[in-house]
Protein backbone atom coordinates (compact mmCIF):
# COMPACT_ATOMS: atom_id res chain seq x y z
CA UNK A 1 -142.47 -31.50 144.76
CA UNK A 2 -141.24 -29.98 148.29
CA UNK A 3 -140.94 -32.65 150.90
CA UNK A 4 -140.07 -31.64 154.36
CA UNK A 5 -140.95 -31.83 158.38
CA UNK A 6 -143.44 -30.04 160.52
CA UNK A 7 -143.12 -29.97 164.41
CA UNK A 8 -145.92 -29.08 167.22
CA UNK A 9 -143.35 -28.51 169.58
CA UNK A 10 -144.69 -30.71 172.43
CA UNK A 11 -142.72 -31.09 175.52
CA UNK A 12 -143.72 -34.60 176.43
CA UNK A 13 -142.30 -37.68 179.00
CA UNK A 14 -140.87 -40.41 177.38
CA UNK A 15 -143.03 -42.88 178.32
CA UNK A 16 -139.74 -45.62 177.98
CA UNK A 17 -137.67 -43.53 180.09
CA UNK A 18 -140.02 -41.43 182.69
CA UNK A 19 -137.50 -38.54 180.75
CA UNK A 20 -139.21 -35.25 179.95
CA UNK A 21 -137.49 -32.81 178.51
CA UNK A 22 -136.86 -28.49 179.44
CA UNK A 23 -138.13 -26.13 177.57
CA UNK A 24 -134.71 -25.12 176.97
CA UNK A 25 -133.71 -28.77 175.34
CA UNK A 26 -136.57 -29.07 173.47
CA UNK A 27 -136.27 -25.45 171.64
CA UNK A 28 -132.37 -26.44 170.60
CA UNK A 29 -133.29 -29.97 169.40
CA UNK A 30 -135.97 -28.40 167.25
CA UNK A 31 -132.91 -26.25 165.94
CA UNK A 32 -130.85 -28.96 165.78
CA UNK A 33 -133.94 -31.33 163.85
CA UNK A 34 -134.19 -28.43 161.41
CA UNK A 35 -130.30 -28.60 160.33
CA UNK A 36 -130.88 -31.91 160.62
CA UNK A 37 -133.79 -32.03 157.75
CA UNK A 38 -131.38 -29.51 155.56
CA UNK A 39 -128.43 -32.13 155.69
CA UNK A 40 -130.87 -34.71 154.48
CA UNK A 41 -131.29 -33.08 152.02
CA UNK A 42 -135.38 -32.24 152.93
CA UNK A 43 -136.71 -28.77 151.42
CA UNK A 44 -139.21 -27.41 154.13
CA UNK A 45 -138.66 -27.13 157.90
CA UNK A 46 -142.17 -26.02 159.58
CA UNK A 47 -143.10 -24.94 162.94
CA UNK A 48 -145.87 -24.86 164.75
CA UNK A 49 -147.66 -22.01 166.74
CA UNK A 50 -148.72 -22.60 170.44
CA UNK A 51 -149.59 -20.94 173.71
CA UNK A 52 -150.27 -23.28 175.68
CA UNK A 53 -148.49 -26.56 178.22
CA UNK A 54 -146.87 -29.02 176.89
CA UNK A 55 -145.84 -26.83 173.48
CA UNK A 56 -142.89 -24.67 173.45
CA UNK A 57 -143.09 -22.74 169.77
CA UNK A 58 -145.22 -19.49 171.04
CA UNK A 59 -142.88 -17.72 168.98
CA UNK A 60 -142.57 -19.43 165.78
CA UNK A 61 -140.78 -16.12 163.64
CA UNK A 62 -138.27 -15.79 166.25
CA UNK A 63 -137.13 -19.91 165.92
CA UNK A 64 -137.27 -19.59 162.44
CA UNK A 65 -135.36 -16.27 162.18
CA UNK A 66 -132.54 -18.12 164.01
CA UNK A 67 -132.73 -21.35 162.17
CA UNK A 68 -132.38 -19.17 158.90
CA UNK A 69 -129.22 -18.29 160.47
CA UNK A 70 -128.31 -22.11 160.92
CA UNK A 71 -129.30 -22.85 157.32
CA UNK A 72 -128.67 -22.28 154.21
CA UNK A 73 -131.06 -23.88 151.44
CA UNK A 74 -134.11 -24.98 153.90
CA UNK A 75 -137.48 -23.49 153.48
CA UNK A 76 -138.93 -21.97 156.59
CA UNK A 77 -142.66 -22.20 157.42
CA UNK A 78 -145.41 -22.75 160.00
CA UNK A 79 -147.71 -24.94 160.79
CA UNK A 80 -149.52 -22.84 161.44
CA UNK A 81 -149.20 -19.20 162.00
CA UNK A 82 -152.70 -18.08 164.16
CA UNK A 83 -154.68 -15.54 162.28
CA UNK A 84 -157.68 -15.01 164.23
CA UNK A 85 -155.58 -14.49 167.50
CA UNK A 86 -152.40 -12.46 165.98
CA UNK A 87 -152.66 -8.51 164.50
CA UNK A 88 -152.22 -8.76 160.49
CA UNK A 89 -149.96 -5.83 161.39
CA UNK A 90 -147.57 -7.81 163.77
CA UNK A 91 -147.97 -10.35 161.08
CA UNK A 92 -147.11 -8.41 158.17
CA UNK A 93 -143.93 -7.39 159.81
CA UNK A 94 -142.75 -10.18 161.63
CA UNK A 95 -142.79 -12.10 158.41
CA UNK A 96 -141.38 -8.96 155.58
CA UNK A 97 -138.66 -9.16 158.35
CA UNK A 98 -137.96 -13.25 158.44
CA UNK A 99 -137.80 -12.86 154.54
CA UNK A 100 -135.08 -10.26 154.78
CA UNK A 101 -132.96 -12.22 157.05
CA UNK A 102 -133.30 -15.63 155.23
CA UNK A 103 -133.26 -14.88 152.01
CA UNK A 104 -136.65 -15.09 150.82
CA UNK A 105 -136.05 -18.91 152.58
CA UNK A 106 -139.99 -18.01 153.91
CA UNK A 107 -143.82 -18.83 153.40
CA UNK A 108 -146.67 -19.73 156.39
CA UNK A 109 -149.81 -21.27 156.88
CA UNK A 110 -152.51 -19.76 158.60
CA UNK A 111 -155.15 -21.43 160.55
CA UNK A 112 -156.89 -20.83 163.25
CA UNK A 113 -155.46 -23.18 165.69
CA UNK A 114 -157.12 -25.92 168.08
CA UNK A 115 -156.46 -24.55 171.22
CA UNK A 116 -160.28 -23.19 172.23
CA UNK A 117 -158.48 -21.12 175.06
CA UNK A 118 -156.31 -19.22 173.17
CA UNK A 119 -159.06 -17.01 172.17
CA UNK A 120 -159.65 -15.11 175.08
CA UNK A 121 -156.15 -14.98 175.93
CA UNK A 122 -155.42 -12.67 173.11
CA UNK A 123 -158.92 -10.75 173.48
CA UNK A 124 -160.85 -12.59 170.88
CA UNK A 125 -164.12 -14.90 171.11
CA UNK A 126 -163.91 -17.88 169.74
CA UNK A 127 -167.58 -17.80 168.14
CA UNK A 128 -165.96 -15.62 165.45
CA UNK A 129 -163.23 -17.92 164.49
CA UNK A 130 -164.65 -17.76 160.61
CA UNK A 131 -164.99 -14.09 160.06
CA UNK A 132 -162.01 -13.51 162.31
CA UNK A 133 -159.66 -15.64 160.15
CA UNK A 134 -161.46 -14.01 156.47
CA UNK A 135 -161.16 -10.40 157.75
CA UNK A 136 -157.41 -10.60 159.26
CA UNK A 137 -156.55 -12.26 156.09
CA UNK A 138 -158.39 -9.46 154.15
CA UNK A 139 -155.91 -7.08 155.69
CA UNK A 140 -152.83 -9.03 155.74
CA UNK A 141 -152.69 -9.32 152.26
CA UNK A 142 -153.27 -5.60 151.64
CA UNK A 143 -150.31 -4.44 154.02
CA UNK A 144 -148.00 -6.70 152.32
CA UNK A 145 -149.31 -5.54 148.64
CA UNK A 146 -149.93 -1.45 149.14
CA UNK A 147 -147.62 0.82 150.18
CA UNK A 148 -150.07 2.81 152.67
CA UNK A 149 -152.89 1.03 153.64
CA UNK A 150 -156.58 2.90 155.01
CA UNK A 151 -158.61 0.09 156.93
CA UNK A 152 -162.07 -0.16 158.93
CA UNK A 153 -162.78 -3.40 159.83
CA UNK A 154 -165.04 -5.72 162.67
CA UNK A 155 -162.58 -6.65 164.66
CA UNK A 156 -159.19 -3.95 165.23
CA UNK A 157 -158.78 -0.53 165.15
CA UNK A 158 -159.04 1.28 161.93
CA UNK A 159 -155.35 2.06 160.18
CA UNK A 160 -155.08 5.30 158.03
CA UNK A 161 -152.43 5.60 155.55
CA UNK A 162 -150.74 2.98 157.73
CA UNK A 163 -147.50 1.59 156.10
CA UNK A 164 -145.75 -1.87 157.39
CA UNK A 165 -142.44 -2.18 157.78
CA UNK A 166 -140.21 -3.45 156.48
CA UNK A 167 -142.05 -3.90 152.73
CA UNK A 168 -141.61 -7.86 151.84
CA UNK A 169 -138.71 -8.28 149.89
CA UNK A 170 -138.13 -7.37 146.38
CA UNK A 171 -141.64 -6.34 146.31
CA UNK A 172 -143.39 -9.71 146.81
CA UNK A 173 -144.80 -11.14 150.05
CA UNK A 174 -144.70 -14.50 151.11
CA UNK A 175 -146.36 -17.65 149.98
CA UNK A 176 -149.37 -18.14 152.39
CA UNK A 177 -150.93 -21.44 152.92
CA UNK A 178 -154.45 -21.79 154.28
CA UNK A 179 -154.42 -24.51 156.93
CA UNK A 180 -157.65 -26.82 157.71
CA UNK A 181 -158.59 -29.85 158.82
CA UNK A 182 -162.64 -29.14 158.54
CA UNK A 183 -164.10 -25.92 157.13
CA UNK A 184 -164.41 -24.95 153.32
CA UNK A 185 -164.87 -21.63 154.51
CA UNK A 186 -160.83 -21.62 154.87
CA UNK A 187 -160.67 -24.21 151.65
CA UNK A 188 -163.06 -21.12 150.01
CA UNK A 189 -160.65 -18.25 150.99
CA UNK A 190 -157.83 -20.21 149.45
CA UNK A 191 -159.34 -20.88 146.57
CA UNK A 192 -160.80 -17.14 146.00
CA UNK A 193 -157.31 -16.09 146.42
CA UNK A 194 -155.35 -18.53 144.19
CA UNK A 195 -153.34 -19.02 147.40
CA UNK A 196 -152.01 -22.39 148.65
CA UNK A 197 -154.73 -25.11 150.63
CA UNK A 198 -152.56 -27.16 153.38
CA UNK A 199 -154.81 -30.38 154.87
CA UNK A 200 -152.98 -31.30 157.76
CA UNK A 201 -154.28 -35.17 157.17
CA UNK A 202 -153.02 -36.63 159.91
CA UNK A 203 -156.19 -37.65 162.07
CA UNK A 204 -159.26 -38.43 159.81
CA UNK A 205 -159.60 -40.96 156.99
CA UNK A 206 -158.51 -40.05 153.80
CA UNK A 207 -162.04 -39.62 152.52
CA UNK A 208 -162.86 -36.60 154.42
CA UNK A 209 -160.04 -34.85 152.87
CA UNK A 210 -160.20 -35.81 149.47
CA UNK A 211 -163.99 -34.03 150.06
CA UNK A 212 -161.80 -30.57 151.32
CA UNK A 213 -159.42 -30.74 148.85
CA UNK A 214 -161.39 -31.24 145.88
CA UNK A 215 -163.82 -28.22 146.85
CA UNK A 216 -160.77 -26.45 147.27
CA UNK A 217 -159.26 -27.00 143.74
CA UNK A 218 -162.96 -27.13 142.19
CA UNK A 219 -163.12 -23.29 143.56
CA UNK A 220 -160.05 -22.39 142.62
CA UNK A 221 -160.90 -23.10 139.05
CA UNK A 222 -163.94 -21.29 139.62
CA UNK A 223 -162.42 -18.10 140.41
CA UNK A 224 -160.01 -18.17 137.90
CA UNK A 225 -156.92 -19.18 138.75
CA UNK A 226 -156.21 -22.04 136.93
CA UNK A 227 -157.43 -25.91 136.00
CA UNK A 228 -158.70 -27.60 139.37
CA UNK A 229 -155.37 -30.09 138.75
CA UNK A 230 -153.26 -26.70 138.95
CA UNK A 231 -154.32 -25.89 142.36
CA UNK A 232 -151.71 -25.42 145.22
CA UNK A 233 -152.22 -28.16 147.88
CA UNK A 234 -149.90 -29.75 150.71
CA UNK A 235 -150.58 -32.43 153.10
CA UNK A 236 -149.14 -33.33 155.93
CA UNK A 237 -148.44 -36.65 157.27
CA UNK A 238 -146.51 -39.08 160.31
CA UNK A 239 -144.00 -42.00 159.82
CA UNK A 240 -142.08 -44.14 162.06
CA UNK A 241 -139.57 -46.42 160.78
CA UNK A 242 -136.88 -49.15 161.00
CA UNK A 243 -135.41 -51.32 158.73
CA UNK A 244 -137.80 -54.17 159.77
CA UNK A 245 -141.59 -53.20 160.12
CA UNK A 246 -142.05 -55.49 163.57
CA UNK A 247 -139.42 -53.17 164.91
CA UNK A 248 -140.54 -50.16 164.26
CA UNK A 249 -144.17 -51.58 165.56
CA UNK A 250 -142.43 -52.19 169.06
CA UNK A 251 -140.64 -49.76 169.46
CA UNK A 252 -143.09 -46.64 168.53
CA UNK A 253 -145.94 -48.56 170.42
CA UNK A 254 -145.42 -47.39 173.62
CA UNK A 255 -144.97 -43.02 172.54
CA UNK A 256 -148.14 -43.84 170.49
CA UNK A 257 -150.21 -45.25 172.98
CA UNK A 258 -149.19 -42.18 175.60
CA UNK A 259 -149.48 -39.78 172.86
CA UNK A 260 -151.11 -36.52 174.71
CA UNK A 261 -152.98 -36.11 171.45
CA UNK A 262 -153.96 -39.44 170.30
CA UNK A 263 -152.95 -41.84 173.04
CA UNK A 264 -155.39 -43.96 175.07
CA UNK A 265 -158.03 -43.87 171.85
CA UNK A 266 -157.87 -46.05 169.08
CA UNK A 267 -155.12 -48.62 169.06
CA UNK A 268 -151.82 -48.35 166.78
CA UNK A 269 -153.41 -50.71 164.23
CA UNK A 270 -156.88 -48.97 164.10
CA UNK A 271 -154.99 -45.31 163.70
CA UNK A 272 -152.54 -46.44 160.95
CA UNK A 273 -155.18 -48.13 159.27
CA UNK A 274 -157.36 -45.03 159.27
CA UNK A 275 -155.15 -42.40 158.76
CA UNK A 276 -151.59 -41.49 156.70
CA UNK A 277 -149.95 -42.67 160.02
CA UNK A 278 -147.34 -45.49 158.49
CA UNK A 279 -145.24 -47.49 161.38
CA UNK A 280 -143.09 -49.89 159.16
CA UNK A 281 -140.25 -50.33 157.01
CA UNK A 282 -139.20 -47.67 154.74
CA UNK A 283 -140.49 -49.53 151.56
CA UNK A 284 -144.44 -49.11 153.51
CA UNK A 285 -143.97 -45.63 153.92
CA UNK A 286 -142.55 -45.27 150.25
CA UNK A 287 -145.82 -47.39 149.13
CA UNK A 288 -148.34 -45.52 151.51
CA UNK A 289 -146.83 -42.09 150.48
CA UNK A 290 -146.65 -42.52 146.40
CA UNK A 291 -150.03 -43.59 146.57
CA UNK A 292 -151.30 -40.01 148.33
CA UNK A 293 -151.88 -38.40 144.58
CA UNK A 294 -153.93 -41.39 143.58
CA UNK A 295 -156.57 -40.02 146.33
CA UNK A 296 -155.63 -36.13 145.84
CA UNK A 297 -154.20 -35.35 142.64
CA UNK A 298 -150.80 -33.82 142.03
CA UNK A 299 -149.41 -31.94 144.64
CA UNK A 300 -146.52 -29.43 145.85
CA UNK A 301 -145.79 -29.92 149.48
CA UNK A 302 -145.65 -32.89 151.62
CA UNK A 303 -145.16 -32.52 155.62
CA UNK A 304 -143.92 -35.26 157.91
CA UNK A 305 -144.20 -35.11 161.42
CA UNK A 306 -141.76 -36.59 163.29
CA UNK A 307 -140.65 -35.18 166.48
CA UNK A 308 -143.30 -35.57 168.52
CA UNK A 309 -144.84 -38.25 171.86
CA UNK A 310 -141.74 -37.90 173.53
CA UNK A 311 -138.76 -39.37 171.59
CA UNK A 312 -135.77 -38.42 172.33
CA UNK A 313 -133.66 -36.52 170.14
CA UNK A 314 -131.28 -39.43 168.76
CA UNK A 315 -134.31 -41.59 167.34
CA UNK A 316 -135.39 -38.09 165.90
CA UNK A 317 -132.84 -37.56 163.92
CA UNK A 318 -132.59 -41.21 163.31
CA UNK A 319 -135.64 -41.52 161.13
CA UNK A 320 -134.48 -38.54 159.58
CA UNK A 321 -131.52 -39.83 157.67
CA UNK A 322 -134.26 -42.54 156.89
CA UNK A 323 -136.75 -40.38 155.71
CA UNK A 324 -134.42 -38.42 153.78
CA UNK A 325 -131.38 -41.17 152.64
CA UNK A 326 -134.49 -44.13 151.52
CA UNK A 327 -137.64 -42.75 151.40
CA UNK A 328 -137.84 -39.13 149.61
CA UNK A 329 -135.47 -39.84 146.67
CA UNK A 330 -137.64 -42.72 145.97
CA UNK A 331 -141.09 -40.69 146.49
CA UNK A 332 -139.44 -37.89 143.97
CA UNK A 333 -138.92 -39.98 141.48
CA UNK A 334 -142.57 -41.45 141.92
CA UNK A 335 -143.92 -37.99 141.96
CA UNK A 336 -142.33 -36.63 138.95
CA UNK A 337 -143.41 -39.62 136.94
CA UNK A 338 -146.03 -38.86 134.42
CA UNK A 339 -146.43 -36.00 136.27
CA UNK A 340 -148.98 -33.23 133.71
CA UNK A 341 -146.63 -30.16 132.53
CA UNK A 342 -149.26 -27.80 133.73
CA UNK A 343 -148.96 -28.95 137.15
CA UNK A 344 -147.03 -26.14 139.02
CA UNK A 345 -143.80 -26.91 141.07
CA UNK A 346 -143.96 -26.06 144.90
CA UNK A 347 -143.51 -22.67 145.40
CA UNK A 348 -140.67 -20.65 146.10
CA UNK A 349 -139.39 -16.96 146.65
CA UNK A 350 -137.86 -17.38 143.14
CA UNK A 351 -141.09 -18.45 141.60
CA UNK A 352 -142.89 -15.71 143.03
CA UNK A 353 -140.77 -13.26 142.05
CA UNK A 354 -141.04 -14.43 138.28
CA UNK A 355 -144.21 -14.77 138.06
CA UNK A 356 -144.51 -10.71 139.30
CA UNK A 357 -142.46 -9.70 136.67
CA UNK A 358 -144.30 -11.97 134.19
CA UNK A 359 -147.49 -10.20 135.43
CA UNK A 360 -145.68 -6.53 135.02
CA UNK A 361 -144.94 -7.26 131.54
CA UNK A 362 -148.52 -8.31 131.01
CA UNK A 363 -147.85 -11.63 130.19
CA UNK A 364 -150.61 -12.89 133.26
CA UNK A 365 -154.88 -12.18 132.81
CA UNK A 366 -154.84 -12.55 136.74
CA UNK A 367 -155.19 -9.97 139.07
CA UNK A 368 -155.85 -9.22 142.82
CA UNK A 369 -158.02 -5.99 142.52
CA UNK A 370 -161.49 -5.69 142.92
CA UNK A 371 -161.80 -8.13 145.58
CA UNK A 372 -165.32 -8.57 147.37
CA UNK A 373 -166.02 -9.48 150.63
CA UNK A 374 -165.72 -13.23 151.26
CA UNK A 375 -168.37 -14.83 152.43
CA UNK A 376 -169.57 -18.34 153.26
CA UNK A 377 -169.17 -20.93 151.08
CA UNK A 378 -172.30 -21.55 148.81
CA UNK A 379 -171.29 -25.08 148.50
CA UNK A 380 -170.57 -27.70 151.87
CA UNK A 381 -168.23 -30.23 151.42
């Protein structure tokens, strides 16, 4: 089980202080949260991708290229890496290069963002957000898997005996996550794949995702991948602690309440209530969080978000010697008990790597050839 932090980037006022930060001091305290989440001993460090007022990450390879620098053990990700507004080529390569430079230290989510905006900015129309995100995927995965690729698609110019550059290291490209908070289309492309399904399960009720994620692992067992229970899934999720729950209630009221993406809607209560949001002691989070695989099975990956509304720095990396000193050991040892041997550990460069050579020596019945054109999903969720 992989337990680590996600951030949006947001540049936003303290509402406690009338403080907002620069650009420039919120890019080095993300650096400085993602050492921060290594020393804690957390596994993942994920970063957002955004073009837009108050967000800073627009460049989320070139942050995590230098935090690989910074780090030494520290998964780097996304959360989430745009595919319907980024070239699969730019992608390919941006990426093959991050997992030279860290290691293999590298995997991403892709999603299609929810920023309507961003669309036209990059030359794309939002109305084909669905076949956008299937085809650019389509691609993607052949640059990284054939050495010269010859493409014709809807939506780019056609490639001819293109090769990417560099080729992901030791022949096997990254992990890729499919990122949604709505659509089995993306829980269908995951699934078709045997790739990894991220819900970001931070603003509906649980119910709604259990409905996602269970199409998701009932389709990947439909295509062939594995048991539904062997499925790849992360979710992510928000906590703000102290030692005594009233105190962590005060004190995050205020950045929750002029939240630019939840504030001035439902109150604290209502939201925590409704959603994985847990403001309390460590012990509520530890309760809220070992409870998440009653609702959606066993998992890999679990995403905190903690950097966000406008706290400042210190209290950041505050509740991350929390999160990582009380609350994760604890939730480890919950997830690992009685834990099925079938389930699959989160994945890792390593991992993949094996299971290629397992697959070279013939020892796996799965393959990635022959591969029709996705289409929509011929069941709703």
């Amino acid at each position: 089980m992989q337990f680590g932090i996600f951030t949006v980037g947001d540049r936003t006022v303290d509402p406690t202080t009338g403080h907002e930060p620069t650009e420039h001091a919120r890019i080095t305290a993300m650096v400085a949260i993602a050492q921060k989440a290594e020393e804690v001993g957390l596994d993942v460090f994920a970063s957002g991708e955004h073009h837009n007022p108050p967000f800073v990450p627009s460049s989320p390879t070139t942050l995590l290229g230098y935090i690989a620098a910074k780090t030494e053990k520290l998964i780097l990700s996304t959360a989430t890496t745009l595919i319907t507004t980024n070239d699969p080529v730019k992608i390919a390569e941006d990426f093959a290069m991050l997992q030279h430079l860290s290691g293999g230290r590298v995997d991403l989510t892709l999603g299609r963002g929810n920023t309507g905006p961003v669309y036209p900015w990059f030359g794309q129309d939002i109305r084909q957000g669905i076949p956008l995100a299937l085809e650019n995927y389509a691609l993607l995965r052949r640059l990284w898997r054939e050495e010269y690729v010859d493409w014709e698609g809807q939506f780019r110019t056609p490639l001819q005996g293109f090769q990417s550059t560099p080729r992901p290291l030791d022949g096997v490209a990254p992990f890729v996550w499919h990122g949604s908070i709505r659509s089995p289309e993306i829980a269908e492309q995951a699934a078709y794949y045997g790739d990894g399904f991220f819900a970001n399960n931070i603003f509906w009720p649980k119910e709604h995702y259990m409905k996602l994620i269970g199409y998701y692992r009932a389709r990947f067992e439909h295509y062939g991948h594995g048991l539904a229970s062997e499925a790849i899934v992360g979710l992510g999720g928000q906590a703000f602690m102290r030692t005594k729950s009233q105190d962590a209630v005060n004190e995050f009221r205020p950045y929750f309440d002029n939240a630019p993406v939840y504030g001035h809607g439902p109150s604290l209560e209502e939201f925590t209530e409704q959603t994985p949001l847990t403001v309390g002691s460590p012990q509520q989070v530890i309760d809220r969080y070992a409870a998440m695989r009653d609702h959606f099975g066993d998992y890999q990956r679990q995403l905190f978000l903690m950097d966000h509304a406008g706290l400042p720095l210190k209290t950041v990396l505050e509740q991350l010697d929390i999160l990582g000193g009380e609350v994760v050991p604890v939730l480890r040892k919950e997830f690992a008990r009685n834990r099925p041997a079938n389930v699959p550990d989160g994945p890792t460069h390593a991992s993949l790597v094996a299971a290629a050579e397992r697959a070279a020596r013939g020892e796996s019945l799965l393959t990635d050839t022959a591969e029709p054109a996705l289409t929509e999903p011929s069941t709703r969720v």
